[in-house]
C-alpha atoms as a PDB file:
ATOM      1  CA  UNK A   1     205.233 -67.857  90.233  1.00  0.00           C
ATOM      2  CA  UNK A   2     202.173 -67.101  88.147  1.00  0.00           C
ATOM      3  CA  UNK A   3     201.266 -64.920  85.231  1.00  0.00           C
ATOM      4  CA  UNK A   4     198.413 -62.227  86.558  1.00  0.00           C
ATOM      5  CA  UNK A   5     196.147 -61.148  83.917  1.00  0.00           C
ATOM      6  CA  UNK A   6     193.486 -58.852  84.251  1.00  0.00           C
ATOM      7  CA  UNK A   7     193.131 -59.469  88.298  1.00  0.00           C
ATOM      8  CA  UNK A   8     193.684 -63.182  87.704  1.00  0.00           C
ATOM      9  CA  UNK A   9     196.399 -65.510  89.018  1.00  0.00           C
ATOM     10  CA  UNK A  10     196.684 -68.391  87.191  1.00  0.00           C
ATOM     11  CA  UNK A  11     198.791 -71.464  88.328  1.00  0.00           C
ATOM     12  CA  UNK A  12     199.592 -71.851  91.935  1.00  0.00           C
ATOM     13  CA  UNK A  13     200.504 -75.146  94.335  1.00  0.00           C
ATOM     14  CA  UNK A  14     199.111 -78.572  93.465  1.00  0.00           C
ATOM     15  CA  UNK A  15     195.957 -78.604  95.411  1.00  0.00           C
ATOM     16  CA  UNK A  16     195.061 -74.534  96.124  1.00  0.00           C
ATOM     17  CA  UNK A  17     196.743 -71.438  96.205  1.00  0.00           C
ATOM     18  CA  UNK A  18     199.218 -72.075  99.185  1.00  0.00           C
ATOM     19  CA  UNK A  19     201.032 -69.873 101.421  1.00  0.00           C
ATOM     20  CA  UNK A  20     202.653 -66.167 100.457  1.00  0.00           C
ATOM     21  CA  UNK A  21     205.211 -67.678  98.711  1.00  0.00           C
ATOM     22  CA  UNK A  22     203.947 -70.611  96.644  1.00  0.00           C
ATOM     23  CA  UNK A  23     203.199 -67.759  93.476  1.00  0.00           C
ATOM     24  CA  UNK A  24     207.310 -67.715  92.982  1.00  0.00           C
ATOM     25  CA  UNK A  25     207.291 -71.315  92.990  1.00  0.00           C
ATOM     26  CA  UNK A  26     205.986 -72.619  89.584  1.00  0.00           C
ATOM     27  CA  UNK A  27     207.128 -71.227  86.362  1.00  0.00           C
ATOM     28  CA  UNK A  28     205.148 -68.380  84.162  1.00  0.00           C
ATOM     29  CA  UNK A  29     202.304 -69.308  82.131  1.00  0.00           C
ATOM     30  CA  UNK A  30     203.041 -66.706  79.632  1.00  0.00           C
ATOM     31  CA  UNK A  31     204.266 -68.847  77.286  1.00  0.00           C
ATOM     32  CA  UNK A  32     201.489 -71.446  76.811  1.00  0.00           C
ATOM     33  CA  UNK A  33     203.739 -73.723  79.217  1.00  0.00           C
ATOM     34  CA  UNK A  34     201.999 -74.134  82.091  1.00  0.00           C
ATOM     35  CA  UNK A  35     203.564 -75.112  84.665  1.00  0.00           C
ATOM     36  CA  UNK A  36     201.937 -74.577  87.692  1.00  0.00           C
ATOM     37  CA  UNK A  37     199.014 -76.743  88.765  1.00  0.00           C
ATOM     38  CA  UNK A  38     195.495 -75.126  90.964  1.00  0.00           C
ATOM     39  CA  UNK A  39     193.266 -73.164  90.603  1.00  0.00           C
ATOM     40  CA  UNK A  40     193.202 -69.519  89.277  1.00  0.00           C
ATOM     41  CA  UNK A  41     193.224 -67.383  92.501  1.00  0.00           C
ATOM     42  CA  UNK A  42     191.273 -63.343  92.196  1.00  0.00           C
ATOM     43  CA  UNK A  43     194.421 -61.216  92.987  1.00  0.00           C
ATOM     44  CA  UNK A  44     192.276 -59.248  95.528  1.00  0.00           C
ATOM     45  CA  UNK A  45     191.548 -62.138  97.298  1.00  0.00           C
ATOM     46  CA  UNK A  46     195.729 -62.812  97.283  1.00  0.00           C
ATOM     47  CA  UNK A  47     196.450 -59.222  98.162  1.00  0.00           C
ATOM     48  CA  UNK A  48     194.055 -59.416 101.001  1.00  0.00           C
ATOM     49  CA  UNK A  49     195.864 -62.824 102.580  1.00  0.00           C
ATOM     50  CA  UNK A  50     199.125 -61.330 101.990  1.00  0.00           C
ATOM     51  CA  UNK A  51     198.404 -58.104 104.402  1.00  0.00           C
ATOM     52  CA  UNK A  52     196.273 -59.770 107.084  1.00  0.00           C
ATOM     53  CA  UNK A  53     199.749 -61.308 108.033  1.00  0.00           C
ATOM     54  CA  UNK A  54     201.839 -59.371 110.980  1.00  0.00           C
ATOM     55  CA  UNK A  55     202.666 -56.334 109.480  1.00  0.00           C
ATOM     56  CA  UNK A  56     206.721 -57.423 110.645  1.00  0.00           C
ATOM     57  CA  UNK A  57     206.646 -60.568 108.389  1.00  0.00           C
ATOM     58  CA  UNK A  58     204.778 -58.984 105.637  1.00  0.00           C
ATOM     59  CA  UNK A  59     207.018 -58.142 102.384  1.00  0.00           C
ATOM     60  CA  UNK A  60     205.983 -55.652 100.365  1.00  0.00           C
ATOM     61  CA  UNK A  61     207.184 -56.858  96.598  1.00  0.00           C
ATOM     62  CA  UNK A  62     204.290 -59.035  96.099  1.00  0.00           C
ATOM     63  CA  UNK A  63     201.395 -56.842  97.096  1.00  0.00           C
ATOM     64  CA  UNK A  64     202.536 -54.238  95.439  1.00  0.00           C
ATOM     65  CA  UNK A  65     202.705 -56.388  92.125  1.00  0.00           C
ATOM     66  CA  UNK A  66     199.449 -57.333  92.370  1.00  0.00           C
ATOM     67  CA  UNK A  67     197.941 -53.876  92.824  1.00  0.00           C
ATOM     68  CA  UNK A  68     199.540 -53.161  88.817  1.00  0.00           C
ATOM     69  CA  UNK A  69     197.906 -56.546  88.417  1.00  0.00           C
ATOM     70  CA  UNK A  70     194.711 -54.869  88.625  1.00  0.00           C
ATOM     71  CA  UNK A  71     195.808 -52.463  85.593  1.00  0.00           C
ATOM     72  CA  UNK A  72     197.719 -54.811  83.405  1.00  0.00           C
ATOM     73  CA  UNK A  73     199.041 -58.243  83.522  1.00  0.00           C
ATOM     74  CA  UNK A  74     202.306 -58.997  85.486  1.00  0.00           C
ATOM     75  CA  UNK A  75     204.901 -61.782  85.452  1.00  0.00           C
ATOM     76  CA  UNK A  76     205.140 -62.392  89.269  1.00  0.00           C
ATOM     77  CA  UNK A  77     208.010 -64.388  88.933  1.00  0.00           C
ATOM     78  CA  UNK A  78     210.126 -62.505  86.101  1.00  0.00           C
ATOM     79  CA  UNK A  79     209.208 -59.386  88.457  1.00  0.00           C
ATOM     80  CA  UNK A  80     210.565 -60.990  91.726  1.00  0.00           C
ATOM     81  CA  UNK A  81     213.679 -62.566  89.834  1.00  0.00           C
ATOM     82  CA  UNK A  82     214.122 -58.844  88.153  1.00  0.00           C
ATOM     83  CA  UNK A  83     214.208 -57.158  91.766  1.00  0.00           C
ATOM     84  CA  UNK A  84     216.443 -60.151  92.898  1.00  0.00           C
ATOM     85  CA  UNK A  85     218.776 -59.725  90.468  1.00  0.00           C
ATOM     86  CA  UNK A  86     218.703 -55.577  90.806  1.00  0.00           C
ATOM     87  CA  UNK A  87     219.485 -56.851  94.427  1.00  0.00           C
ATOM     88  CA  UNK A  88     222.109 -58.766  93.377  1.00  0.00           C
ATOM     89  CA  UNK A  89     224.237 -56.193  91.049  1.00  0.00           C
ATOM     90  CA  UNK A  90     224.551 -53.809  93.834  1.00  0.00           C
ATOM     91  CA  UNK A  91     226.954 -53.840  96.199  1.00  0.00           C
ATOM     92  CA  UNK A  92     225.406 -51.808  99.234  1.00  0.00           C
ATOM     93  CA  UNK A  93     225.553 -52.994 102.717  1.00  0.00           C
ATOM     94  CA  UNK A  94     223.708 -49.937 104.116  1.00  0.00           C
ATOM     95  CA  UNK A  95     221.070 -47.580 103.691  1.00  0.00           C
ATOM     96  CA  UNK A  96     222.526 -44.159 102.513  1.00  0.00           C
ATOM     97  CA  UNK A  97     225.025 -46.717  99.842  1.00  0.00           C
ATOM     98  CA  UNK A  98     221.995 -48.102  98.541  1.00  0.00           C
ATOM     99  CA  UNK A  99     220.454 -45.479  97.807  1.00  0.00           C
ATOM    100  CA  UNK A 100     223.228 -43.715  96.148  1.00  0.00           C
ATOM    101  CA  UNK A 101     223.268 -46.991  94.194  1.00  0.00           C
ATOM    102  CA  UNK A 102     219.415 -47.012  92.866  1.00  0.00           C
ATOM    103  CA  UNK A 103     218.758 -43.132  92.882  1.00  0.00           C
ATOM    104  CA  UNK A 104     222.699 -41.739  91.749  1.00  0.00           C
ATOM    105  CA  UNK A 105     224.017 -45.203  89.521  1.00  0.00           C
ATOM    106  CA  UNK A 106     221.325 -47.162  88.509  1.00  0.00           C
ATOM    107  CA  UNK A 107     219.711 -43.742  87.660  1.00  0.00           C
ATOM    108  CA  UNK A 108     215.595 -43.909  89.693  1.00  0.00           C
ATOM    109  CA  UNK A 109     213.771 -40.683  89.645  1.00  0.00           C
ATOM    110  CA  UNK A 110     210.549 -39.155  90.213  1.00  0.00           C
ATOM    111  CA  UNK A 111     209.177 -38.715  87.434  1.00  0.00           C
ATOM    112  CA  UNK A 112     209.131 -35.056  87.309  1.00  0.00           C
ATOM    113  CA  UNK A 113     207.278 -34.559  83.542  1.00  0.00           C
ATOM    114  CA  UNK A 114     203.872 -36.433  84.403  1.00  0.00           C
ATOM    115  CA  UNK A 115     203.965 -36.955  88.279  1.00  0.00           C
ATOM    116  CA  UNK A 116     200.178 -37.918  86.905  1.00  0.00           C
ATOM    117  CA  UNK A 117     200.884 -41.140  84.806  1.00  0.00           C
ATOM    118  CA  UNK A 118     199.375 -44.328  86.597  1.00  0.00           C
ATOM    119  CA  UNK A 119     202.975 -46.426  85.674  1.00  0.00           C
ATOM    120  CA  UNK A 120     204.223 -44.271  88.474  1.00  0.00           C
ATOM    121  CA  UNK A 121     202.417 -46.415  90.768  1.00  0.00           C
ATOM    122  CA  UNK A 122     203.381 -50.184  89.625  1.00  0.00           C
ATOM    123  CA  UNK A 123     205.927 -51.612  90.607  1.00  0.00           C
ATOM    124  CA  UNK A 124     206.765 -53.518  87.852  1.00  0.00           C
ATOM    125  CA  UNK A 125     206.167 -50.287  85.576  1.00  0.00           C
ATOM    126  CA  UNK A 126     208.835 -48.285  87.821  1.00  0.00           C
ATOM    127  CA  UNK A 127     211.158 -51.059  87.660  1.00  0.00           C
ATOM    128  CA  UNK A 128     211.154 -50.901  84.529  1.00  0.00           C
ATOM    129  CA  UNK A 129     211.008 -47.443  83.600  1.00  0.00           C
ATOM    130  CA  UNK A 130     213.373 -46.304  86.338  1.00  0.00           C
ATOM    131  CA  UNK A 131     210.410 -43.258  86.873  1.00  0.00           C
ATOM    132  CA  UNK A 132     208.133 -43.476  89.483  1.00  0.00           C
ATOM    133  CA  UNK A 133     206.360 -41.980  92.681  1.00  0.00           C
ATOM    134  CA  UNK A 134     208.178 -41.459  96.473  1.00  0.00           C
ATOM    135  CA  UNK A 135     206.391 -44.048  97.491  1.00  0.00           C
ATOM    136  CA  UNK A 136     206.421 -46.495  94.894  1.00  0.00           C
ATOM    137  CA  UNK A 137     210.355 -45.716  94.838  1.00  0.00           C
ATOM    138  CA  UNK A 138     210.635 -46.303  98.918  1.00  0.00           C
ATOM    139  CA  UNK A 139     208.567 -49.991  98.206  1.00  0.00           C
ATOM    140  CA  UNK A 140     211.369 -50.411  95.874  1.00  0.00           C
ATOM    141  CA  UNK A 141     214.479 -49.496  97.573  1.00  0.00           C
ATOM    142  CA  UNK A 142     212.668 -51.306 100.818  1.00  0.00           C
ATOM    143  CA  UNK A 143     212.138 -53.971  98.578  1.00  0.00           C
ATOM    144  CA  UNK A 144     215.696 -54.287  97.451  1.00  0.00           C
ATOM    145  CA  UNK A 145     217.127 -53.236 100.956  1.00  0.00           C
ATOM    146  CA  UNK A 146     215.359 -56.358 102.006  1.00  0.00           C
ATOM    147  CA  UNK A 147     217.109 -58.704  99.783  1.00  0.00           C
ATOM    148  CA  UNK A 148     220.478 -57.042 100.374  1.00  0.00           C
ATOM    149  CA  UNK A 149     219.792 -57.796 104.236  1.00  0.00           C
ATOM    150  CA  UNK A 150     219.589 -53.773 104.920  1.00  0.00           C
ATOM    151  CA  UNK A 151     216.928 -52.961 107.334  1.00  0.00           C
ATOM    152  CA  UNK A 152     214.669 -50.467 105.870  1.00  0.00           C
ATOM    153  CA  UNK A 153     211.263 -49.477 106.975  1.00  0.00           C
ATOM    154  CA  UNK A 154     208.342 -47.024 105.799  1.00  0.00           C
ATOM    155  CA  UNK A 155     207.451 -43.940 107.410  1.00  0.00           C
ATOM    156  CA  UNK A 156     204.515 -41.998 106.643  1.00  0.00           C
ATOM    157  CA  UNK A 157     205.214 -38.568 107.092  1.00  0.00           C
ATOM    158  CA  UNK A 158     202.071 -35.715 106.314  1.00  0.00           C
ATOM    159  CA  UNK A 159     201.833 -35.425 102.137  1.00  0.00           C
ATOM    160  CA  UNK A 160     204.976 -37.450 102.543  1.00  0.00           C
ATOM    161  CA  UNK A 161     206.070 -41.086 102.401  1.00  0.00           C
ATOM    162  CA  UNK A 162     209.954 -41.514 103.767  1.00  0.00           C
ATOM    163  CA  UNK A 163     212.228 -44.243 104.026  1.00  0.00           C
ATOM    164  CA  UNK A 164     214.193 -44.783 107.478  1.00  0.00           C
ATOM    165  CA  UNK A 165     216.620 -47.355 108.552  1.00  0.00           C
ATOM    166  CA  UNK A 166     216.980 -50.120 111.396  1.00  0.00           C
ATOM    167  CA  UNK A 167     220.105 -48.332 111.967  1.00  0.00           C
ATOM    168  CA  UNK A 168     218.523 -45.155 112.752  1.00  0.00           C
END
């Protein structure tokens, strides 16, 4: 995976961009250490390959990366290993346990002092801060759902965005 700077992905497959994938398969260039080979690739180009997929295949981690991409630089691949490993330390095997897990133990909120404040929307930014918007929280627990092998899908509800599970 790539570095994104400024709306920029830099690295990528030996010979173009690739498939959805190939951005988690070379290493960061924030270090100076490039190692990815190809050409730098405009994250709304990505974002718009990503999405024309069928909407059943289409994950939801790396779009949503690259829209804070267009506000600030990301580390694609520290950001996917970060959500892997959040995947990882909880031990939820359905819907209402992992969310008791992110929202009750690992402590997510809205954030209720600036519902205003743009990091609400990135991913990477509510990650990190544990603070975000309903909706950026439901990518993230769909996200993380995903990776734990839970079934979760969005629902878009009027003035509301809900998460519902394969199990009903």
């Amino acid at each position: 995976a790539e570095t994104v700077r400024h709306g920029v992905v830099e690295g990528g497959r030996r010979g173009g961009c690739g498939h959805a994938r190939s951005l988690r398969a070379w290493g960061s260039v924030a270090t100076g250490r490039r190692r990815g080979y190809g050409p730098r690739v405009d994250v709304a180009a990505r974002f718009s390959e990503l999405v024309r997929g069928p909407e059943a295949t289409l994950d939801l981690d790396e779009p949503a990366l690259l829209i804070a991409a267009h506000d600030h630089t990301v580390d694609l691949a520290g950001e996917l290993r970060a959500l892997d490993d959040l995947a990882a330390s909880i031990a939820a095997d359905d819907a209402p346990a992992l969310a008791h897990a992110l929202f009750v133990e690992h402590g997510y909120a809205g954030n209720t002092v600036d519902y205003g404040d743009p990091r609400n929307s990135y991913l990477d930014e509510v990650r990190r801060r544990r603070l975000g918007l309903p909706i950026t929280l439901s990518v993230l627990m769909i996200e993380v759902g995903r990776r734990r092998g839970i079934g979760l899908v969005g629902v878009g509800m009027p003035g509301h965005f809900l998460v519902g599970s394969d199990d009903g």
